[in-house]
N, C-alpha and C. Protein backbone atom coordinates (compact mmCIF):
# COMPACT_ATOMS: atom_id res chain seq x y z
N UNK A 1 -16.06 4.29 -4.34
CA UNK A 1 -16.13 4.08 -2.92
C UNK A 1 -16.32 5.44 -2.26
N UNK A 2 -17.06 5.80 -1.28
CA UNK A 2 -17.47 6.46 -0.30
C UNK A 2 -16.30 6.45 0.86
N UNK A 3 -16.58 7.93 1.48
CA UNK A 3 -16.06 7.71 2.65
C UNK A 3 -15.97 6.76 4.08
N UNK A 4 -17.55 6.55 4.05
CA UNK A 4 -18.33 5.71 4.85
C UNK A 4 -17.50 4.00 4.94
N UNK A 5 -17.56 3.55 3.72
CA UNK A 5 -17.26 2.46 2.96
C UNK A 5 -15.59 1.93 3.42
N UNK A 6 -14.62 3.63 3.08
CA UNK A 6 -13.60 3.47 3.24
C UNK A 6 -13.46 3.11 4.84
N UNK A 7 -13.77 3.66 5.81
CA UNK A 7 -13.84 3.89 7.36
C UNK A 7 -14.11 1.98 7.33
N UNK A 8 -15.06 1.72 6.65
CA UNK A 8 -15.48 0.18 7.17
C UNK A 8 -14.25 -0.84 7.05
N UNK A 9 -13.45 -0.18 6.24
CA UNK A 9 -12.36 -1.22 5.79
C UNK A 9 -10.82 -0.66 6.73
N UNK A 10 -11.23 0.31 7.92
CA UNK A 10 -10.02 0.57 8.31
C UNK A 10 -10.20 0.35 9.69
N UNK A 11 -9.01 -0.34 10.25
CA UNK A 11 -9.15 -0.61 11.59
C UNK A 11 -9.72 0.82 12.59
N UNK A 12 -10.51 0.55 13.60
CA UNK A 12 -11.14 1.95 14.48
C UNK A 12 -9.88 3.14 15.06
N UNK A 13 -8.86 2.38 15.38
CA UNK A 13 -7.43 3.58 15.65
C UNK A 13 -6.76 4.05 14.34
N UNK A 14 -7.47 3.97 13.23
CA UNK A 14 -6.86 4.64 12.24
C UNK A 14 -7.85 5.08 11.44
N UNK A 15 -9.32 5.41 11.96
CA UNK A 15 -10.48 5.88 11.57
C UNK A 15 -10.19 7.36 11.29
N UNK A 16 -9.98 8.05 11.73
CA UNK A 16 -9.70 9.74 12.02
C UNK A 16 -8.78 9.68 10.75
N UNK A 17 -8.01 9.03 10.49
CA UNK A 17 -7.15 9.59 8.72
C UNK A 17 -8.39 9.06 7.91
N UNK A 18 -9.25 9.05 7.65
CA UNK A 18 -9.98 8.41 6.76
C UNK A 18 -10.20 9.27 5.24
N UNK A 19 -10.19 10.53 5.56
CA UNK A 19 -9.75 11.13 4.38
C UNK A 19 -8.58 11.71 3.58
N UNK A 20 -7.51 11.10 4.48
CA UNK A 20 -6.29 11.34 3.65
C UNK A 20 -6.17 9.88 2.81
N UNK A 21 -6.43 8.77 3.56
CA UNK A 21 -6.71 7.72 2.79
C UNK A 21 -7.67 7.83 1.50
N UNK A 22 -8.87 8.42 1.79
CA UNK A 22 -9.79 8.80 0.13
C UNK A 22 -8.71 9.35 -0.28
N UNK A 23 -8.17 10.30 0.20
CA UNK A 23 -7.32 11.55 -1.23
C UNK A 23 -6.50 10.26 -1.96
N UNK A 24 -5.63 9.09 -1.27
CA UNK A 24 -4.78 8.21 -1.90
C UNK A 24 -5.24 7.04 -2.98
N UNK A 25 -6.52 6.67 -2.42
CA UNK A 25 -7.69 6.13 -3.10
C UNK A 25 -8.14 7.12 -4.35
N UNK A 26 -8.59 8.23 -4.34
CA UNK A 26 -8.89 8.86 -5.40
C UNK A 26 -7.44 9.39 -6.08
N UNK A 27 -6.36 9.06 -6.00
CA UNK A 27 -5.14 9.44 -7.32
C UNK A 27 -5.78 9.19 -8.52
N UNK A 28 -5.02 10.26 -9.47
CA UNK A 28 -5.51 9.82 -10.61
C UNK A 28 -5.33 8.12 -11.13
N UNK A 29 -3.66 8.09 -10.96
CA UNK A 29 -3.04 7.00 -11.67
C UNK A 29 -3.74 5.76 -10.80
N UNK A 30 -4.18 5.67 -9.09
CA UNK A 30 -4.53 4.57 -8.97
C UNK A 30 -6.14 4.23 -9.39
N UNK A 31 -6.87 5.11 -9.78
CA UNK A 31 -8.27 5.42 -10.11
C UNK A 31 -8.29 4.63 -11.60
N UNK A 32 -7.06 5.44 -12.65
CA UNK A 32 -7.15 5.07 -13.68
C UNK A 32 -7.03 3.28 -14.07
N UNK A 33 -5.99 2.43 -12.77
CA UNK A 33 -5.48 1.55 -13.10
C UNK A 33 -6.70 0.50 -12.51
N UNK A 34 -7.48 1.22 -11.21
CA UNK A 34 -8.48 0.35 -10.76
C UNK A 34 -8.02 -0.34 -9.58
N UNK A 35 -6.83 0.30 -8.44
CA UNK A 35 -6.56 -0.06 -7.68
C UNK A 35 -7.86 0.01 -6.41
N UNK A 36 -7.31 -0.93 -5.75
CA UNK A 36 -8.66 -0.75 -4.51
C UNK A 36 -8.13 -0.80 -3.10
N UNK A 37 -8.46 -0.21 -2.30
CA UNK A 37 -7.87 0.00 -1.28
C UNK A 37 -8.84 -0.98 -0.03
N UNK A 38 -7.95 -2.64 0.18
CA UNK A 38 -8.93 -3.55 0.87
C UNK A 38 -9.20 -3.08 2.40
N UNK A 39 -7.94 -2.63 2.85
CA UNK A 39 -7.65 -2.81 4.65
C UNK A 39 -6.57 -1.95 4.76
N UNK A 40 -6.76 -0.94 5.95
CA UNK A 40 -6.17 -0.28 6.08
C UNK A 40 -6.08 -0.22 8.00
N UNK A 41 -4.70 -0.51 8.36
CA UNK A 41 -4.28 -0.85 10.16
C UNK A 41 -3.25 0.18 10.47
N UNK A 42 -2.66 0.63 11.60
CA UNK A 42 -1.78 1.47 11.86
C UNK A 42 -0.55 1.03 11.13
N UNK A 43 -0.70 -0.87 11.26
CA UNK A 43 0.93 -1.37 10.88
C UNK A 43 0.94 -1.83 9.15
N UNK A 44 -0.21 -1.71 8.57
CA UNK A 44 -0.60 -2.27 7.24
C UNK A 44 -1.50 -1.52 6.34
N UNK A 45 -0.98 -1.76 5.16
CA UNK A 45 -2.16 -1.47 4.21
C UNK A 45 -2.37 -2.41 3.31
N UNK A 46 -3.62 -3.16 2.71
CA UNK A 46 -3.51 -3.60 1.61
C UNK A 46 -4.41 -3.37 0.69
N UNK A 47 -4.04 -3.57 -0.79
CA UNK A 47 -4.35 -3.15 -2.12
C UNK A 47 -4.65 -3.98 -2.85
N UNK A 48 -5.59 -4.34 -3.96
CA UNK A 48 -6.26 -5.20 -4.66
C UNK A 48 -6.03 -4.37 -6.55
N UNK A 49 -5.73 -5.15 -7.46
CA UNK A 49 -5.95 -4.60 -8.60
C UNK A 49 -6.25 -5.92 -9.33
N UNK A 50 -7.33 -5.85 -10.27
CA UNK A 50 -7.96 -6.61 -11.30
C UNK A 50 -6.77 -6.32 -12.49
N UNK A 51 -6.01 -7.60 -13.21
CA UNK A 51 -5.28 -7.68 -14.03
C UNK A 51 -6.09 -7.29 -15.25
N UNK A 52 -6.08 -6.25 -16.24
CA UNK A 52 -6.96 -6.28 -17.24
C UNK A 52 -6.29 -6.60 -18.75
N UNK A 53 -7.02 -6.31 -19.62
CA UNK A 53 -5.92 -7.01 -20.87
C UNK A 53 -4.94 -5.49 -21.14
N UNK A 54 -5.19 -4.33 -20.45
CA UNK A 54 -4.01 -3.04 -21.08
C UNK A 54 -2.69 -3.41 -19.98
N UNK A 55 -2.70 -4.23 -19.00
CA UNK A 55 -1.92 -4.38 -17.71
C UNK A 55 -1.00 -5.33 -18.40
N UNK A 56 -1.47 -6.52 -19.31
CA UNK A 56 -0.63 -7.66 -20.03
C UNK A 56 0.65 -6.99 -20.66
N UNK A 57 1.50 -8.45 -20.09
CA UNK A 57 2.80 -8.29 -20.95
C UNK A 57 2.71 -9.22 -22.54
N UNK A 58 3.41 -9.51 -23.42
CA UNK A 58 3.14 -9.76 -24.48
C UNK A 58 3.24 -11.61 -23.98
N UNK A 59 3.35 -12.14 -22.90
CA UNK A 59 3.19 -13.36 -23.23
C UNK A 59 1.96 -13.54 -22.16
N UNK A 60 0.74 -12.69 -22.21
CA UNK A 60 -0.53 -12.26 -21.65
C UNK A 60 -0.37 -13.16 -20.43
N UNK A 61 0.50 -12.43 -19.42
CA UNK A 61 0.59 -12.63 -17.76
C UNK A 61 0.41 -10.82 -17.59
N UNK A 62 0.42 -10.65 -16.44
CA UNK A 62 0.41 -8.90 -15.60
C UNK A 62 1.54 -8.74 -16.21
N UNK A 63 2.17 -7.56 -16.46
CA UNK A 63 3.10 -7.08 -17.01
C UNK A 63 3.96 -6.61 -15.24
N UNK A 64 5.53 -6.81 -15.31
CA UNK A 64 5.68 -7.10 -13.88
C UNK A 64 5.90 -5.02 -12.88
N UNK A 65 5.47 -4.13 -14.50
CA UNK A 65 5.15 -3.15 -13.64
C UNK A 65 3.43 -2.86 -12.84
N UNK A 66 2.69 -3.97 -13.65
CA UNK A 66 2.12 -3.28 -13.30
C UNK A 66 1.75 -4.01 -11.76
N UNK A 67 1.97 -5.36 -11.52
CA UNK A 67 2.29 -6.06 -10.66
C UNK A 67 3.24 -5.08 -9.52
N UNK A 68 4.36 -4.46 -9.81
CA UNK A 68 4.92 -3.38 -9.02
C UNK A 68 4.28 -2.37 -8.74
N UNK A 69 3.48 -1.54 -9.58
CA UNK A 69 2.67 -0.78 -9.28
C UNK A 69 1.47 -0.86 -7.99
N UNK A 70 0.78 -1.69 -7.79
CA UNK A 70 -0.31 -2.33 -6.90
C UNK A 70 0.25 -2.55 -5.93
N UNK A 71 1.72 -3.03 -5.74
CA UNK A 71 2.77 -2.57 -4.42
C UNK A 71 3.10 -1.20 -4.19
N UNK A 72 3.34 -0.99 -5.00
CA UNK A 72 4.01 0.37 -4.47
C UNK A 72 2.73 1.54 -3.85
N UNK A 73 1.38 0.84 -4.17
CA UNK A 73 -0.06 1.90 -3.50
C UNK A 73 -0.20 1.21 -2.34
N UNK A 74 0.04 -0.29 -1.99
CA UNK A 74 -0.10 -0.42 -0.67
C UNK A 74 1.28 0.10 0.08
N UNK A 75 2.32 0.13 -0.27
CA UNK A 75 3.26 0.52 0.91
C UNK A 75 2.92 2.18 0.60
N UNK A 76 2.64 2.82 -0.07
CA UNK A 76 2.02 4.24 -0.26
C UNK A 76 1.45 4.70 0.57
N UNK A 77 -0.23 4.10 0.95
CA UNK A 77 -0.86 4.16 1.95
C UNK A 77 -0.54 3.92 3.18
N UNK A 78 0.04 2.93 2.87
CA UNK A 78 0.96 2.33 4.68
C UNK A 78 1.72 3.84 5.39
N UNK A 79 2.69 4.11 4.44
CA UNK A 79 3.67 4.98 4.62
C UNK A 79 3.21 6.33 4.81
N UNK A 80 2.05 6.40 4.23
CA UNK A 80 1.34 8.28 4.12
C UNK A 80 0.08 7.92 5.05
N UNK A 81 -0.12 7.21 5.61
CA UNK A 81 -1.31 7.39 6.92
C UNK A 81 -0.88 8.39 7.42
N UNK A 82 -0.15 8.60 8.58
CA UNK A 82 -0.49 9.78 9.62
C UNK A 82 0.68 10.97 9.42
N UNK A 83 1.54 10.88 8.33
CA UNK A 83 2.54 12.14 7.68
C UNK A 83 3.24 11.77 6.26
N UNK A 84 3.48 13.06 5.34
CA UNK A 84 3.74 12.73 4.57
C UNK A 84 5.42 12.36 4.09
N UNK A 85 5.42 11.41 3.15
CA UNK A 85 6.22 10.54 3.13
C UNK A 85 6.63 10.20 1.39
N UNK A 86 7.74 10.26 1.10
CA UNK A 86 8.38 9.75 -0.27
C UNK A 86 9.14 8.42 -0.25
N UNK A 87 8.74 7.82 -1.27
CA UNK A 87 9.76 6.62 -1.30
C UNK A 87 11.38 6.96 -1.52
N UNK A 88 12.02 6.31 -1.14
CA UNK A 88 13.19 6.72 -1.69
C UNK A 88 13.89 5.22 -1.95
N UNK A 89 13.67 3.67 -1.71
CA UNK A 89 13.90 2.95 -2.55
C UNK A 89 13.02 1.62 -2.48
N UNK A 90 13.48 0.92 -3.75
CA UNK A 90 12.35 -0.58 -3.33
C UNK A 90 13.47 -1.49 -3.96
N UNK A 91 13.26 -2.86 -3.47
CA UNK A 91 14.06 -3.67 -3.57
C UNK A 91 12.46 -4.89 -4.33
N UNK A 92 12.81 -5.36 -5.35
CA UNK A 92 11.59 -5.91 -6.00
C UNK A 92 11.97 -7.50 -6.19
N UNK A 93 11.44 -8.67 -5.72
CA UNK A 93 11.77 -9.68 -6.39
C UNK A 93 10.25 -10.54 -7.16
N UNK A 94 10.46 -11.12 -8.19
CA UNK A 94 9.22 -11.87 -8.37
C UNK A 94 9.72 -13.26 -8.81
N UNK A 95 8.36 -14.30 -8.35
CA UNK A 95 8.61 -15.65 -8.19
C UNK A 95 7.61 -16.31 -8.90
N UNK A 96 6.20 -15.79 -9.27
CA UNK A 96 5.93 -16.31 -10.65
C UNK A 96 4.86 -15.23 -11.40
N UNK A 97 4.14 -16.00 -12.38
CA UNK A 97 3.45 -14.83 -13.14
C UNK A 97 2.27 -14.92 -12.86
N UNK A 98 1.21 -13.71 -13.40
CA UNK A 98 -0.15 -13.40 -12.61
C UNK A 98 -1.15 -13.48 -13.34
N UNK A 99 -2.19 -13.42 -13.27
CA UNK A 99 -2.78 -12.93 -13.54
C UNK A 99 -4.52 -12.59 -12.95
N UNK A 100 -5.48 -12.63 -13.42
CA UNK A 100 -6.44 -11.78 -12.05
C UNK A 100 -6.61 -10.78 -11.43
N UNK A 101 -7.08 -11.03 -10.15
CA UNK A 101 -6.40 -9.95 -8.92
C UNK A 101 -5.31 -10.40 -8.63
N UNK A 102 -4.66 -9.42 -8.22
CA UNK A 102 -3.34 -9.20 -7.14
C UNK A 102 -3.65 -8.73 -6.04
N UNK A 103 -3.68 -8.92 -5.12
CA UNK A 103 -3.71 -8.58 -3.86
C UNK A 103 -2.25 -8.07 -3.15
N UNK A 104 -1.87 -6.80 -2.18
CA UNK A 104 -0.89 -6.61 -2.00
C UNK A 104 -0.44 -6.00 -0.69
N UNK A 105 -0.20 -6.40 0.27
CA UNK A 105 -0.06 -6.13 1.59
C UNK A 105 1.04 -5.71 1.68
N UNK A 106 1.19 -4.26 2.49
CA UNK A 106 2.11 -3.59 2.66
C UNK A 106 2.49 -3.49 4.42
N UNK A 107 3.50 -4.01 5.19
CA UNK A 107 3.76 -4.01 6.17
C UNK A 107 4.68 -3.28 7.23
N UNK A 108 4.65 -2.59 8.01
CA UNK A 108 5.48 -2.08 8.54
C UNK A 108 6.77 -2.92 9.06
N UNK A 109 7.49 -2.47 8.64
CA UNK A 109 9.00 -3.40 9.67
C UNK A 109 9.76 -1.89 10.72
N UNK A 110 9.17 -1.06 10.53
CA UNK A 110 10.24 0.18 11.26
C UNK A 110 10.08 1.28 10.72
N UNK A 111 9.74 2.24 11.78
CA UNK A 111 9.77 3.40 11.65
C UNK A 111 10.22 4.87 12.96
N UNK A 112 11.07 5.54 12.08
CA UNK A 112 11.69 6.22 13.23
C UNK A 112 11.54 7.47 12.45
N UNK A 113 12.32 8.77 13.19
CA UNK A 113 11.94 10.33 12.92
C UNK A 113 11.56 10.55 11.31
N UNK A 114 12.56 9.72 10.61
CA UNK A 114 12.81 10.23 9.25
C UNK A 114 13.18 9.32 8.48
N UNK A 115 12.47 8.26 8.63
CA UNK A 115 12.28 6.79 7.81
C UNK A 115 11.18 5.92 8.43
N UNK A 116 10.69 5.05 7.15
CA UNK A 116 9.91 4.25 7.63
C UNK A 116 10.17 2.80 6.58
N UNK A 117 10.61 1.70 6.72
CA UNK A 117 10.97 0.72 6.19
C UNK A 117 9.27 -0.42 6.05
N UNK A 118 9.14 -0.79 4.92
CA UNK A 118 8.35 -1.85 4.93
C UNK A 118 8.25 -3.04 3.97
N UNK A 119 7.82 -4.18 4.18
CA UNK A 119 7.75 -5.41 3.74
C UNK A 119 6.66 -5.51 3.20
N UNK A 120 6.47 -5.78 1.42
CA UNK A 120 5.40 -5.19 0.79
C UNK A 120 5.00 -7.10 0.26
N UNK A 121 3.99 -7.54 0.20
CA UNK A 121 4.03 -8.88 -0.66
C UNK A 121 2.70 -9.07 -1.29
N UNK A 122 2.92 -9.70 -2.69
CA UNK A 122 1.95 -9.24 -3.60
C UNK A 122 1.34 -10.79 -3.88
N UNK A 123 0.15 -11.07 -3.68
CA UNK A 123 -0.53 -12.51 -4.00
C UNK A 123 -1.58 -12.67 -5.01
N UNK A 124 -1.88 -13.89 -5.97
CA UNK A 124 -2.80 -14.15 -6.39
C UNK A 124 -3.77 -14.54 -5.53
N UNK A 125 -5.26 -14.53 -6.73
CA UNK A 125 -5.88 -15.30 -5.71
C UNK A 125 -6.43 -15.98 -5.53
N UNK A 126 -5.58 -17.23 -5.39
CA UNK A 126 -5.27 -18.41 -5.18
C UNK A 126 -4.34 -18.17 -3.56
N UNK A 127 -3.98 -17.16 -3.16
CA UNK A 127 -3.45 -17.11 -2.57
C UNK A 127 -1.19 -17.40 -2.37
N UNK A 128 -1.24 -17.29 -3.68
CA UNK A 128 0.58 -18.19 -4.12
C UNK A 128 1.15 -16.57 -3.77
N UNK A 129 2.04 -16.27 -3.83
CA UNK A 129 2.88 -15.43 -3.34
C UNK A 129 3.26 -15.22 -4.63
N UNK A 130 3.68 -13.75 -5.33
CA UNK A 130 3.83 -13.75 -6.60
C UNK A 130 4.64 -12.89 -6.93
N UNK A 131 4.95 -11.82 -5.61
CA UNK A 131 6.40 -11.08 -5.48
C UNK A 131 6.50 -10.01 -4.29
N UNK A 132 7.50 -10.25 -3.77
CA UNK A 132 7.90 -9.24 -2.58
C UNK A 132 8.76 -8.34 -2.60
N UNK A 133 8.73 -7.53 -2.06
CA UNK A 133 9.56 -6.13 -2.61
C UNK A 133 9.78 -5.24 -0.78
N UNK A 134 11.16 -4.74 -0.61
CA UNK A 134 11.43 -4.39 0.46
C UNK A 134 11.55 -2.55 0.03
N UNK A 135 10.52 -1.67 0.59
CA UNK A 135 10.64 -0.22 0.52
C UNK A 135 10.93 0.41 1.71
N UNK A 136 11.46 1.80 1.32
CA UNK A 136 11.78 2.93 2.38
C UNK A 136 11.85 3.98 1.84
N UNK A 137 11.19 4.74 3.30
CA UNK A 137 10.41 6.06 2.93
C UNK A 137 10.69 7.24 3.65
N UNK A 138 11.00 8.03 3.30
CA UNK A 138 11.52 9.52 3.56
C UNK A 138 10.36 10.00 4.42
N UNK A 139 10.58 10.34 5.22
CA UNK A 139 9.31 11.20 5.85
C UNK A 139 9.41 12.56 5.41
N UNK A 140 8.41 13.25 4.83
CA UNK A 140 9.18 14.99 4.67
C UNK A 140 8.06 15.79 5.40
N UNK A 141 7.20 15.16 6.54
CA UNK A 141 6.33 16.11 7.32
C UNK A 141 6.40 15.16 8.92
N UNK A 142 6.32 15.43 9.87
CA UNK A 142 5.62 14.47 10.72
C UNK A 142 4.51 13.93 11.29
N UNK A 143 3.56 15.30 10.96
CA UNK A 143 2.72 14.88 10.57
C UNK A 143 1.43 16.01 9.92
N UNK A 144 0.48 15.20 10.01
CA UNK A 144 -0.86 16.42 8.82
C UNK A 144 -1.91 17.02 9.68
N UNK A 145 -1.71 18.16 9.23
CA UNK A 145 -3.40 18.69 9.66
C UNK A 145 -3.29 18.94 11.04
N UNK A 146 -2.11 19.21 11.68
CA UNK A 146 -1.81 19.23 13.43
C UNK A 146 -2.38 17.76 13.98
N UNK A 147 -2.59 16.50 13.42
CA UNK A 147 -2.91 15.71 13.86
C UNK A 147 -1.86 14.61 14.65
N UNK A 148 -1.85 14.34 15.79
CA UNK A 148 -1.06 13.81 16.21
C UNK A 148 -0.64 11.97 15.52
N UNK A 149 0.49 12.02 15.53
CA UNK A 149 0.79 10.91 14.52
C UNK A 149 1.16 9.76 15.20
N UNK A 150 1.23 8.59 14.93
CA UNK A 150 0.92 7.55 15.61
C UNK A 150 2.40 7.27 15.98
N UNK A 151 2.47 6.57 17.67
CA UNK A 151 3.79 6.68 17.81
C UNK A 151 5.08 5.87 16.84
N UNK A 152 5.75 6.68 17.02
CA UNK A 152 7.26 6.46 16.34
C UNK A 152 8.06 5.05 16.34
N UNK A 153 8.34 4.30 16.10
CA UNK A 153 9.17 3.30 16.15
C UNK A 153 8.85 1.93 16.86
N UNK A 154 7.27 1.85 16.23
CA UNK A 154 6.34 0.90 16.47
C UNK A 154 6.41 0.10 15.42
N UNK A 155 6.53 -1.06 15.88
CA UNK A 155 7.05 -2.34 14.90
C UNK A 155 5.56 -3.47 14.91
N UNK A 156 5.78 -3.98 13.84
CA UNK A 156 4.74 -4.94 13.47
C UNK A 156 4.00 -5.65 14.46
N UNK A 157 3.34 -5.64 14.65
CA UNK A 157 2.74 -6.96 16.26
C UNK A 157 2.79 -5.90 17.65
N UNK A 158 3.37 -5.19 17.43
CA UNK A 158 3.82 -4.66 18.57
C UNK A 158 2.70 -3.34 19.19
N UNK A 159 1.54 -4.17 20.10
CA UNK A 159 0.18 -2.80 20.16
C UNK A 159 0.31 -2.17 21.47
């Protein structure tokens, strides 16, 4: 994917990060695994990964890291749009097994000076819900590049 490409898939008020988003898109580990970066909004990110046969667990469903993994790049992106940011925990549940794409929407629920909380949920596609996982994230910059960062303690829906 191109820069160009990436911009098409991100809402127009979150156009201007468009290359900190490539840098997250080009990681090694999500490059290597074949993550894809679908949509990218001030309050969301979501992530796509093709289940392949190295991803299988031994009773050939997604293996449920790697199913965690494809979450943890959309609340990644969510969380590292406009400053940088560490996880510091996830709360993981899963409700059945996968395989395919995964699709994985990462949502904002809250964010203030020095946290940002989000509601991550991972789908086949078929659309079934296949596991949700609650993260939070350390902020350790406020923001990049002197770029002004999107306001503070802006909640889901809320434009």
């Amino acid at each position: 994917m191109d820069i160009e490409e990436l911009r098409s898939r991100m809402s127009p008020d979150v156009q201007c990060y468009a290359e900190r988003i490539m840098e997250m898109y080009n990681a090694p580990f999500a490059r290597h695994l074949g993550i894809d970066i679908v949509s990218v909004t001030a309050d969301s990110a979501e992530c796509s990964m093709e289940v392949l046969p190295e991803h299988m667990n031994s009773m050939a469903r997604a293996h449920g890291g790697a199913v965690y993994t494809v979450m943890d790049h959309a609340f990644g992106v969510a969380a590292n749009l406009t400053r940088d940011c560490t996880g510091s925990s996830a709360e993981i549940k899963y409700y059945r097994p996968s395989s395919g794409r995964i699709r994985a929407v990462a949502t904002v629920i809250n964010r203030s000076r020095s946290m940002e909380m989000y509601d991550v949920r991972a789908y086949s596609e078929e659309g079934k819900l296949l596991a949700s996982m609650t993260c939070t994230a350390f902020a350790i910059k406020r923001d990049r590049d002197g770029r002004q960062a999107l306001p503070l303690l802006r909640r889901a829906g809320a434009h």
